[in-house]
PDB file of N, CA and C in Angstrom:
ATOM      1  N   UNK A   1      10.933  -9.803   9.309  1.00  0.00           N
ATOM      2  CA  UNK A   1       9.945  -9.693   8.253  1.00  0.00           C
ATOM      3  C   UNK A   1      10.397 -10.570   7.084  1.00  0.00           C
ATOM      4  N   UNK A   2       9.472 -11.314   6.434  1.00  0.00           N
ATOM      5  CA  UNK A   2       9.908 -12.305   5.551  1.00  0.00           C
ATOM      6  C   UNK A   2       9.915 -11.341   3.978  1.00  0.00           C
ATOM      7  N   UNK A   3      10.624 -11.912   3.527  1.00  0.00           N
ATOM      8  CA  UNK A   3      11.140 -10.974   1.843  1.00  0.00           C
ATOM      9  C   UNK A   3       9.646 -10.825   1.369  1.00  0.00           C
ATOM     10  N   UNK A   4       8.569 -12.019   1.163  1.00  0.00           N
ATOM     11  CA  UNK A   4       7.915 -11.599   0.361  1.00  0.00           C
ATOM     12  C   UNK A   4       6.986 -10.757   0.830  1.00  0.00           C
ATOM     13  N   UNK A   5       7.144 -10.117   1.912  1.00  0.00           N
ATOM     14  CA  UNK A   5       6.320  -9.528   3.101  1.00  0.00           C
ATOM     15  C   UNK A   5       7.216  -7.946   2.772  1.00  0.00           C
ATOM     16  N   UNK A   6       8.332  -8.144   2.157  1.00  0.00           N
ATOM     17  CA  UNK A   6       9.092  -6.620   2.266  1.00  0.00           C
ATOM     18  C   UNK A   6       8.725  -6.619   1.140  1.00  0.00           C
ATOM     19  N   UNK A   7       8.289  -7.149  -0.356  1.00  0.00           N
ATOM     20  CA  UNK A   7       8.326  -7.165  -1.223  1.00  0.00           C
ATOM     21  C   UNK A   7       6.752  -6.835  -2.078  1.00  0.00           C
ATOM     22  N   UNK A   8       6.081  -7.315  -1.104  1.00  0.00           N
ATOM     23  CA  UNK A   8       4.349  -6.888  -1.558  1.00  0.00           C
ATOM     24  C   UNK A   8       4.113  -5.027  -0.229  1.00  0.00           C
ATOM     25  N   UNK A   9       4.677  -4.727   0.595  1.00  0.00           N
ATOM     26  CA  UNK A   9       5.148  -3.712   1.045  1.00  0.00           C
ATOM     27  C   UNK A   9       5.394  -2.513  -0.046  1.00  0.00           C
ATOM     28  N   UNK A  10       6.652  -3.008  -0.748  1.00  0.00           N
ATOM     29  CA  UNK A  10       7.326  -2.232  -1.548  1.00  0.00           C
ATOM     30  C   UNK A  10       6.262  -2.083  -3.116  1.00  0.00           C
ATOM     31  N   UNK A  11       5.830  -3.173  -3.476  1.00  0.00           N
ATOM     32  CA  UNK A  11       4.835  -3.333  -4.394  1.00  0.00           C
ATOM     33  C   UNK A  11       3.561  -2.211  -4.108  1.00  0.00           C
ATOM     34  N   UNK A  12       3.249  -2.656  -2.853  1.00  0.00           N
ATOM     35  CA  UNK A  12       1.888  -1.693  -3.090  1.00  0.00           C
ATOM     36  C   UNK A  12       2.374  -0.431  -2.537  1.00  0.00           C
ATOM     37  N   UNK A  13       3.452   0.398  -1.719  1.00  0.00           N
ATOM     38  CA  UNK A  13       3.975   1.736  -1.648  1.00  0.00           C
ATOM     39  C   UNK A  13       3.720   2.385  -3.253  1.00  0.00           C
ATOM     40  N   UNK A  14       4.263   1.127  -4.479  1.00  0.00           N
ATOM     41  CA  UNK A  14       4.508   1.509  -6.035  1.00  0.00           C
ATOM     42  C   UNK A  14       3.262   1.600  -6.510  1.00  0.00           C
ATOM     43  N   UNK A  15       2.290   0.416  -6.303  1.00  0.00           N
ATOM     44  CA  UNK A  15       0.936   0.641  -7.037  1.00  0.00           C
ATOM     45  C   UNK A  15       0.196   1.198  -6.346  1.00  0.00           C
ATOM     46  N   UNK A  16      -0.195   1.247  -5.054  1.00  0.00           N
ATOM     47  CA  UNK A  16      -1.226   1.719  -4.544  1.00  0.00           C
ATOM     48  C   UNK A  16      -1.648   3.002  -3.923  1.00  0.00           C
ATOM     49  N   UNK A  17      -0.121   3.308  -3.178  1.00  0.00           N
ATOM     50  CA  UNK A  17      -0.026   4.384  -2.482  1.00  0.00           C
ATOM     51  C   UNK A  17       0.296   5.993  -3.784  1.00  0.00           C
ATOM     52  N   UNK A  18      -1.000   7.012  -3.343  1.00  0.00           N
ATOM     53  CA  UNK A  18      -0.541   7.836  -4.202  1.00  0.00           C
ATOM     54  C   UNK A  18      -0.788   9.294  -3.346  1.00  0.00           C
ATOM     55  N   UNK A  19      -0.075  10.428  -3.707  1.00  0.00           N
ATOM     56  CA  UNK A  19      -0.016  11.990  -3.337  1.00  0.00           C
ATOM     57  C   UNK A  19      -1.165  12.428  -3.486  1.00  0.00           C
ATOM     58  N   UNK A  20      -2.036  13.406  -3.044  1.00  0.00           N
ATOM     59  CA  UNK A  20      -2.972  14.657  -4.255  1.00  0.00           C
ATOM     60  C   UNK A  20      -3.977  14.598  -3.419  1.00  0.00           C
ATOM     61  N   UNK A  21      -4.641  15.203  -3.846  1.00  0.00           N
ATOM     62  CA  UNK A  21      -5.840  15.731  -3.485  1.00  0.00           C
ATOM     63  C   UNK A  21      -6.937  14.732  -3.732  1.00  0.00           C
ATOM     64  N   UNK A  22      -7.894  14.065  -2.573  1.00  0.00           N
ATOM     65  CA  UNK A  22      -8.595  13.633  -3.097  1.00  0.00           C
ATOM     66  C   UNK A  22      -9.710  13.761  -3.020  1.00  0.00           C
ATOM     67  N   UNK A  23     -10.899  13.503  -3.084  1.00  0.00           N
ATOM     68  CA  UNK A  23     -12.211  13.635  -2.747  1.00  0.00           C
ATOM     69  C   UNK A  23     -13.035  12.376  -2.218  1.00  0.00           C
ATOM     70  N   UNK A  24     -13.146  11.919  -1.067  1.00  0.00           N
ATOM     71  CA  UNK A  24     -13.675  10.388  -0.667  1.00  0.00           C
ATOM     72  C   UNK A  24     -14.952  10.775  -0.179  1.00  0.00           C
ATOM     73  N   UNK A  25     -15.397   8.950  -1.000  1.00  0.00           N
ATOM     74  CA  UNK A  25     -16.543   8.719  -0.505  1.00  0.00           C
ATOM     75  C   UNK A  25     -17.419   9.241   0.331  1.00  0.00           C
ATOM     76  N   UNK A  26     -16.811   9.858   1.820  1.00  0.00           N
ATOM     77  CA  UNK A  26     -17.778  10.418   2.996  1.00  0.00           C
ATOM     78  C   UNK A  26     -17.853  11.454   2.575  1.00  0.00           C
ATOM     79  N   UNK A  27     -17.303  12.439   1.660  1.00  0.00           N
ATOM     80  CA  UNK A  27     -17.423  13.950   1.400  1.00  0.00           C
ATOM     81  C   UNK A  27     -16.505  14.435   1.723  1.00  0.00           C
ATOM     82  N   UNK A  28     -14.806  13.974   2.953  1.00  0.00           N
ATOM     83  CA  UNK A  28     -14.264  14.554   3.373  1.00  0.00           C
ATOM     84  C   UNK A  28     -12.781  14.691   2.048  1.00  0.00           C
ATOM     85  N   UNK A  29     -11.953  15.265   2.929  1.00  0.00           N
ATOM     86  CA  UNK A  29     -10.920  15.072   1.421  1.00  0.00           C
ATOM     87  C   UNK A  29      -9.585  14.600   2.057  1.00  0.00           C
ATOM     88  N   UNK A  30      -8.657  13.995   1.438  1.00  0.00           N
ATOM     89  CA  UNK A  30      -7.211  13.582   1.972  1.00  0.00           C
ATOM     90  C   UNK A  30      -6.405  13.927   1.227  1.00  0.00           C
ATOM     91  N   UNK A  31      -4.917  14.108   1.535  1.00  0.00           N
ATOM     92  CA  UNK A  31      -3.961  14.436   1.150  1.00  0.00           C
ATOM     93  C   UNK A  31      -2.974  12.617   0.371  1.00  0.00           C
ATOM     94  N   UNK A  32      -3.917  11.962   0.996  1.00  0.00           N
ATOM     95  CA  UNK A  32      -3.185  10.780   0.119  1.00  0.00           C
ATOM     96  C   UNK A  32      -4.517   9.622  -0.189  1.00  0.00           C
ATOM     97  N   UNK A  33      -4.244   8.544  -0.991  1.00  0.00           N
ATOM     98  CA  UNK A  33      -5.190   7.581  -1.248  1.00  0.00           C
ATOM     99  C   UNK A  33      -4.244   6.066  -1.360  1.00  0.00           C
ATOM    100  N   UNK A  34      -5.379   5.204  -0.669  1.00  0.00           N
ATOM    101  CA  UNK A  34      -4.335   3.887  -0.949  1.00  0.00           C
ATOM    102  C   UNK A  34      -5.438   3.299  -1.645  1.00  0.00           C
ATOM    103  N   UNK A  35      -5.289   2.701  -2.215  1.00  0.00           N
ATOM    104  CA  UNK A  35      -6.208   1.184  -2.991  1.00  0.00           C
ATOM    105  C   UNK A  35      -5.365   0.342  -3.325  1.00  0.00           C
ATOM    106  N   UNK A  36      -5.407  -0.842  -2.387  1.00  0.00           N
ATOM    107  CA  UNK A  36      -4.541  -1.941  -2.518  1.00  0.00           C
ATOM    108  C   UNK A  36      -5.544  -3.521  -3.642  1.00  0.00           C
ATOM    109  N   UNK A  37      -6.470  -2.809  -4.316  1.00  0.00           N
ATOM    110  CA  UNK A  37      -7.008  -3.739  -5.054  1.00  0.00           C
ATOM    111  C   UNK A  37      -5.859  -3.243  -6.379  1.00  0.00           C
ATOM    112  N   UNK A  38      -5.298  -2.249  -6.552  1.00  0.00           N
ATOM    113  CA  UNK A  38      -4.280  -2.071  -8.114  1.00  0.00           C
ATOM    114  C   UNK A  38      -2.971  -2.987  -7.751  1.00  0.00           C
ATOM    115  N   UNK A  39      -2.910  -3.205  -6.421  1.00  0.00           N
ATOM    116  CA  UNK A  39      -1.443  -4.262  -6.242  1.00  0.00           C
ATOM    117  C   UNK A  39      -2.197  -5.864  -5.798  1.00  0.00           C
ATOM    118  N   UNK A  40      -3.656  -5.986  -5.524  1.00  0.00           N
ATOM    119  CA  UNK A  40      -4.051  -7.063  -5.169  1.00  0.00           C
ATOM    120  C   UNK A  40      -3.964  -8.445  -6.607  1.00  0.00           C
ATOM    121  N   UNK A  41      -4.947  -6.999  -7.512  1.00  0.00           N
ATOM    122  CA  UNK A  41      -4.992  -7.601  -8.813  1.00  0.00           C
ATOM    123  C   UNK A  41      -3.909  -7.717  -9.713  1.00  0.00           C
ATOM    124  N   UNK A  42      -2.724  -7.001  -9.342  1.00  0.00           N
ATOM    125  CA  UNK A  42      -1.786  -7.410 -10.382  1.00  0.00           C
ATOM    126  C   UNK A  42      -0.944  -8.776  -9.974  1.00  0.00           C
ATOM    127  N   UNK A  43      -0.610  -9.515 -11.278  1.00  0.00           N
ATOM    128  CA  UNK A  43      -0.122 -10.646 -10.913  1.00  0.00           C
ATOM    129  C   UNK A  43       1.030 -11.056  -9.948  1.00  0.00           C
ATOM    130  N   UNK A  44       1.859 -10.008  -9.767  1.00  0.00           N
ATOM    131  CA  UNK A  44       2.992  -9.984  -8.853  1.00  0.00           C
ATOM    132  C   UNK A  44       2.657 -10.065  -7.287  1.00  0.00           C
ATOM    133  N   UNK A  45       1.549  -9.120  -7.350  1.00  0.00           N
ATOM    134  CA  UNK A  45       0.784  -8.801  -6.291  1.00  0.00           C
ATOM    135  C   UNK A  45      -0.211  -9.881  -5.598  1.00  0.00           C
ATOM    136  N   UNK A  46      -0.254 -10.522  -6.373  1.00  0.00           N
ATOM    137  CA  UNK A  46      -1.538 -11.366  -5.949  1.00  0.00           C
ATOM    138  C   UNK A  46      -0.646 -12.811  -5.367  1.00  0.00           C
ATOM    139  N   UNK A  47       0.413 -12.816  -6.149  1.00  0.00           N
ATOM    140  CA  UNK A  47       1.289 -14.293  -5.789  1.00  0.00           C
ATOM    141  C   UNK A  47       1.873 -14.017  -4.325  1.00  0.00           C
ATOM    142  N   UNK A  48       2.262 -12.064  -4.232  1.00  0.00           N
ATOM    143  CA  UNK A  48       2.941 -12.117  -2.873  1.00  0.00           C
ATOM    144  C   UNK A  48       1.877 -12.164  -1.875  1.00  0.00           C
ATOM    145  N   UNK A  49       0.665 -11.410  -2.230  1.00  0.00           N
ATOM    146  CA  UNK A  49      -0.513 -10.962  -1.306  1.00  0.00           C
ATOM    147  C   UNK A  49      -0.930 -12.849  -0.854  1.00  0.00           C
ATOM    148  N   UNK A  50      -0.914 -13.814  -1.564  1.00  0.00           N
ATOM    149  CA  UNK A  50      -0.914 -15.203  -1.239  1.00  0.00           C
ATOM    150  C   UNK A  50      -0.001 -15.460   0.044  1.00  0.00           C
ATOM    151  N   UNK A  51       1.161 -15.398  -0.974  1.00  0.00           N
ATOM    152  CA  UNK A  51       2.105 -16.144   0.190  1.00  0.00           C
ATOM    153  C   UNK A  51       2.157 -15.675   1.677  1.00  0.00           C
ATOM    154  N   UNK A  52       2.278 -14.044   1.652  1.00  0.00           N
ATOM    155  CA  UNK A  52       2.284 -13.311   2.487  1.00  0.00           C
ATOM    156  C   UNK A  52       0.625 -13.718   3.762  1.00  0.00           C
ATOM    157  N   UNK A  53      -0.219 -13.656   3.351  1.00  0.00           N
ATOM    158  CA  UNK A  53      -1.860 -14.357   3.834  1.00  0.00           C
ATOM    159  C   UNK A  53      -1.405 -15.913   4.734  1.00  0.00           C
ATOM    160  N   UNK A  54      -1.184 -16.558   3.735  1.00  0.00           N
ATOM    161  CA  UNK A  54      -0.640 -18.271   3.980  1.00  0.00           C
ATOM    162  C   UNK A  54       0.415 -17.869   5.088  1.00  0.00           C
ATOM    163  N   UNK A  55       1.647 -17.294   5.195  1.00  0.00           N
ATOM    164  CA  UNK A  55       2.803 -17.307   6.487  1.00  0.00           C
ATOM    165  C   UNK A  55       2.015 -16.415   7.518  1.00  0.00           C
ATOM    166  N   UNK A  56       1.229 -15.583   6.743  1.00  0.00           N
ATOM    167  CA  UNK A  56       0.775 -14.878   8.910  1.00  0.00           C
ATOM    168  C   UNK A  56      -0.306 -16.191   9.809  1.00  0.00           C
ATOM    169  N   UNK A  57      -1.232 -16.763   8.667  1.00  0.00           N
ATOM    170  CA  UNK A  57      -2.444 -17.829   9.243  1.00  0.00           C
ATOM    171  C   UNK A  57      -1.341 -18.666   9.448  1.00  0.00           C
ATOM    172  N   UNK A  58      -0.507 -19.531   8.807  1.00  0.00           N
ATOM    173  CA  UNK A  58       0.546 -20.053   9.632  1.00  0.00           C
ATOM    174  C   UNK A  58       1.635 -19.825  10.950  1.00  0.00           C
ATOM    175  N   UNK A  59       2.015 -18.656  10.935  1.00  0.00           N
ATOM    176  CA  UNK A  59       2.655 -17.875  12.013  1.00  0.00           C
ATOM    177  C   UNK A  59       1.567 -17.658  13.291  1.00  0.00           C
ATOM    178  N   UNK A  60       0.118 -17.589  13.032  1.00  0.00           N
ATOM    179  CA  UNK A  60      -0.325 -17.284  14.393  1.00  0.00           C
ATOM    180  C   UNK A  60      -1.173 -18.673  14.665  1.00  0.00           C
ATOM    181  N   UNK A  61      -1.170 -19.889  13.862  1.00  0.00           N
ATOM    182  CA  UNK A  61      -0.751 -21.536  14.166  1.00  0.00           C
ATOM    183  C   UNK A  61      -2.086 -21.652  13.940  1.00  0.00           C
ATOM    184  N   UNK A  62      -2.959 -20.443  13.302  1.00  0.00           N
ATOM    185  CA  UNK A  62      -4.915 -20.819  13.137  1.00  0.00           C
ATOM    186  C   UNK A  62      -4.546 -22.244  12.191  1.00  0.00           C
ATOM    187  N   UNK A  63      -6.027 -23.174  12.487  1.00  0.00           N
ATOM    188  CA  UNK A  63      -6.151 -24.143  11.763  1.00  0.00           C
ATOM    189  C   UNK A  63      -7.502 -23.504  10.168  1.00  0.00           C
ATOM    190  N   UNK A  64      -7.268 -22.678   9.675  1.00  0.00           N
ATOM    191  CA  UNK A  64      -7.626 -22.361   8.939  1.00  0.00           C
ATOM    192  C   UNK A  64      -8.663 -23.285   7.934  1.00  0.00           C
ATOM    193  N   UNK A  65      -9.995 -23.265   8.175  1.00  0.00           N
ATOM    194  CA  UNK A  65     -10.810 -24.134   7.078  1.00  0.00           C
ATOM    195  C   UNK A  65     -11.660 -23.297   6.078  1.00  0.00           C
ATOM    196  N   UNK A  66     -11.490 -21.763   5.700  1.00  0.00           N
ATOM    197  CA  UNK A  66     -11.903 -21.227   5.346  1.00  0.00           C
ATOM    198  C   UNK A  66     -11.023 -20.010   5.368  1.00  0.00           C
ATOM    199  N   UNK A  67     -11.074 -19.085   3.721  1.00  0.00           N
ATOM    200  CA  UNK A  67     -10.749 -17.756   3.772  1.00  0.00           C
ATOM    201  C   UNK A  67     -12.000 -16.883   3.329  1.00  0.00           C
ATOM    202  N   UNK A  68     -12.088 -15.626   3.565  1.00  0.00           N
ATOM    203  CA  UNK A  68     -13.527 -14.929   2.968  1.00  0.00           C
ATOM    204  C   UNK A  68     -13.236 -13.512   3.769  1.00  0.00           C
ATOM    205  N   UNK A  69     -13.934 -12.654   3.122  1.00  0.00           N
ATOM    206  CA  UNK A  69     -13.642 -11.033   3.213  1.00  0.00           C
ATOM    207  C   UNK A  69     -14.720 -10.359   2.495  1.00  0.00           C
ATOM    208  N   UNK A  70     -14.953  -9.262   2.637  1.00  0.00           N
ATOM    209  CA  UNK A  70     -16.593  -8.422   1.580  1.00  0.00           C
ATOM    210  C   UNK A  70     -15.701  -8.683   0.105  1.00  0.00           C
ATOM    211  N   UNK A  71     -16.227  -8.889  -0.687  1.00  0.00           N
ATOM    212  CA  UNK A  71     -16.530  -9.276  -1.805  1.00  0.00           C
ATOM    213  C   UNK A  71     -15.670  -8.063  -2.605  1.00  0.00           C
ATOM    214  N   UNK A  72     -15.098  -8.248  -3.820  1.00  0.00           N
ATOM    215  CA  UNK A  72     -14.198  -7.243  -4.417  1.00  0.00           C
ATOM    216  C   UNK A  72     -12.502  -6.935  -3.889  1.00  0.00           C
ATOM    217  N   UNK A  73     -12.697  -6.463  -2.739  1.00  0.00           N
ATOM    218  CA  UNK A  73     -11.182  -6.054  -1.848  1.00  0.00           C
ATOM    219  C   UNK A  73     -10.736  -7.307  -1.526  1.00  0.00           C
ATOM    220  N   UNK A  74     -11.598  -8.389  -0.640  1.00  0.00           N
ATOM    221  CA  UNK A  74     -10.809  -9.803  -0.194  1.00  0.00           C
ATOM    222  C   UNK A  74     -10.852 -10.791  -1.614  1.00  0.00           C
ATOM    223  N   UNK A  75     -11.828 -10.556  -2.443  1.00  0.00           N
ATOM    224  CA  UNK A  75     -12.327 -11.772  -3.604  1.00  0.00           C
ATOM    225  C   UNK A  75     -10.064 -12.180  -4.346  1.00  0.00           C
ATOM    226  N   UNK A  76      -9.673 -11.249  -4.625  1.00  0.00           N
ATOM    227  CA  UNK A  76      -8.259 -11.482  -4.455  1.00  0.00           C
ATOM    228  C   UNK A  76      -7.438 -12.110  -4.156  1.00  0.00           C
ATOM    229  N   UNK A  77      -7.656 -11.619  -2.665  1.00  0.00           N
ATOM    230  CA  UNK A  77      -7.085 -12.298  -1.883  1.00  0.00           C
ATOM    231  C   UNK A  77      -6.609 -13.332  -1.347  1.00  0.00           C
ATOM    232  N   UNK A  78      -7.901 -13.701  -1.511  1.00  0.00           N
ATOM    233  CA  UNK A  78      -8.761 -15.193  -0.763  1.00  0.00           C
ATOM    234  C   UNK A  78      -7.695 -15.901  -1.995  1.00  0.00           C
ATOM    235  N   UNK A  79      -8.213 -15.898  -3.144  1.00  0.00           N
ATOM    236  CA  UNK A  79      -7.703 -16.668  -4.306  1.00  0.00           C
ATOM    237  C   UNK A  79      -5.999 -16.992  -4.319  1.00  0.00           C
ATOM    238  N   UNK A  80      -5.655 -15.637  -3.876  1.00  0.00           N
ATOM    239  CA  UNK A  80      -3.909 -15.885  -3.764  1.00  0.00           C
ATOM    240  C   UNK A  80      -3.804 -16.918  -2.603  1.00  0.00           C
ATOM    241  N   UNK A  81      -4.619 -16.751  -1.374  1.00  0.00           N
ATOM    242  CA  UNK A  81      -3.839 -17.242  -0.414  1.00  0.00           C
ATOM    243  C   UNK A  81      -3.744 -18.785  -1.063  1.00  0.00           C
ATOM    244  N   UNK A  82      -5.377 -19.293  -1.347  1.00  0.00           N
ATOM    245  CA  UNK A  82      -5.457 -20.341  -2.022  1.00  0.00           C
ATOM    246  C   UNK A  82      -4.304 -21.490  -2.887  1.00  0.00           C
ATOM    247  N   UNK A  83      -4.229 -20.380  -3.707  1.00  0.00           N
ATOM    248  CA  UNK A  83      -3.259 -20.882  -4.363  1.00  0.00           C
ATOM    249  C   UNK A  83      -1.969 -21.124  -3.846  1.00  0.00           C
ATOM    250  N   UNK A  84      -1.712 -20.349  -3.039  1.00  0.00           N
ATOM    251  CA  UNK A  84      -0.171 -20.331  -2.277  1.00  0.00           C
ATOM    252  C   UNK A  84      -0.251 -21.971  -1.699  1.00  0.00           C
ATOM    253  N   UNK A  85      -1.327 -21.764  -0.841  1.00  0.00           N
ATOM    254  CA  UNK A  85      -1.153 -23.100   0.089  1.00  0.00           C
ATOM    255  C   UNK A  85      -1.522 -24.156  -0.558  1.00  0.00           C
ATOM    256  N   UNK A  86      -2.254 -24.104  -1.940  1.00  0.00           N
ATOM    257  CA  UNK A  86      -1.663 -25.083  -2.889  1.00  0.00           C
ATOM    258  C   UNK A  86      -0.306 -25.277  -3.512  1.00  0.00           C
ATOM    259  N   UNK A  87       0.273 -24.512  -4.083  1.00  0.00           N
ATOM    260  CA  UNK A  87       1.488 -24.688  -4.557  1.00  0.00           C
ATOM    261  C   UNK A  87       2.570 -24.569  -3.169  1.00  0.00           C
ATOM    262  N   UNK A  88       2.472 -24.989  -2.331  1.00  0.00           N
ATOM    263  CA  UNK A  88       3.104 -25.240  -0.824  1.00  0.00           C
ATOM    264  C   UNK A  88       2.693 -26.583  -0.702  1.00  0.00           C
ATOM    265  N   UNK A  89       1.704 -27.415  -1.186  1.00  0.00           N
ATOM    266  CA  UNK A  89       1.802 -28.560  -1.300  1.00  0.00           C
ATOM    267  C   UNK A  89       0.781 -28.814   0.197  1.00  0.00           C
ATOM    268  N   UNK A  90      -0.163 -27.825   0.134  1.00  0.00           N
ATOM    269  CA  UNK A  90      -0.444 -27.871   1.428  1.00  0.00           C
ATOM    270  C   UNK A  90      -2.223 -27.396   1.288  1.00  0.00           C
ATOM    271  N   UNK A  91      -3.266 -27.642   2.489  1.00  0.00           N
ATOM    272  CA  UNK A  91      -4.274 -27.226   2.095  1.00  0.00           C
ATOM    273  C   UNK A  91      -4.167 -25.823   3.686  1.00  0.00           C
ATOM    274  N   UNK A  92      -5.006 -25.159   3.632  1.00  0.00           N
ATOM    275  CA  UNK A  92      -4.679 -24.049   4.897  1.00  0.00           C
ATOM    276  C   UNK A  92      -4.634 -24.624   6.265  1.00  0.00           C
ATOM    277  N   UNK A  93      -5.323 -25.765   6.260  1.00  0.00           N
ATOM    278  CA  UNK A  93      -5.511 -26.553   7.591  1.00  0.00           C
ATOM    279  C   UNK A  93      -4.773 -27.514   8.248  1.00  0.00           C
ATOM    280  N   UNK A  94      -3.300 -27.794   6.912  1.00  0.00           N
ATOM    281  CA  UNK A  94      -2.123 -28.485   7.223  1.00  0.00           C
ATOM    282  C   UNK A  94      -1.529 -27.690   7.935  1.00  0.00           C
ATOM    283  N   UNK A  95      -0.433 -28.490   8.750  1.00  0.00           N
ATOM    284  CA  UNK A  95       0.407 -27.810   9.848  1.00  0.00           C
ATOM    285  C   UNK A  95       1.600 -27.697   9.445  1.00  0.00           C
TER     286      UNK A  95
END
């Protein structure tokens, strides 16, 4: 597992993952809640949630000409990976 892969892990266990009681959307209830948009959007989060995006589409060798996801949860995302494989000196479709 690559560090920044143990490191956005450990990030969102801190921001996202929480205890309690909850009440969801379908009516049913859980004993825990994740929302990984509080570790997507924070800046730490978003640089690893990049890099981390950029090494798996690299690791499984896609020629990547496009990122995209429903709107809000991926809108994030997309942007980190972006940037990663810019500041990698790279566009997603380089090898």
């Amino acid at each position: 597992m690559s560090q920044a892969k143990d490191q956005l892990l450990s990030l969102l266990a801190q921001k996202s993952f929480r205890l309690g009681d909850f009440k969801l959307s379908s009516g049913g209830t859980s004993d825990y809640y994740i929302d990984c948009r509080t570790t997507t959007l924070d800046a730490q989060g978003a640089r690893l949630s990049g890099e981390v995006f950029l090494e798996e589409i690299q690791a499984q060798g896609w020629k990547a000409e496009a990122i995209g996801g429903l709107t809000m949860g991926a809108d994030p995302i997309v942007v980190a990976a972006s940037v990663a494989a810019s500041h990698a000196g790279r566009r997603c479709t380089d090898s």
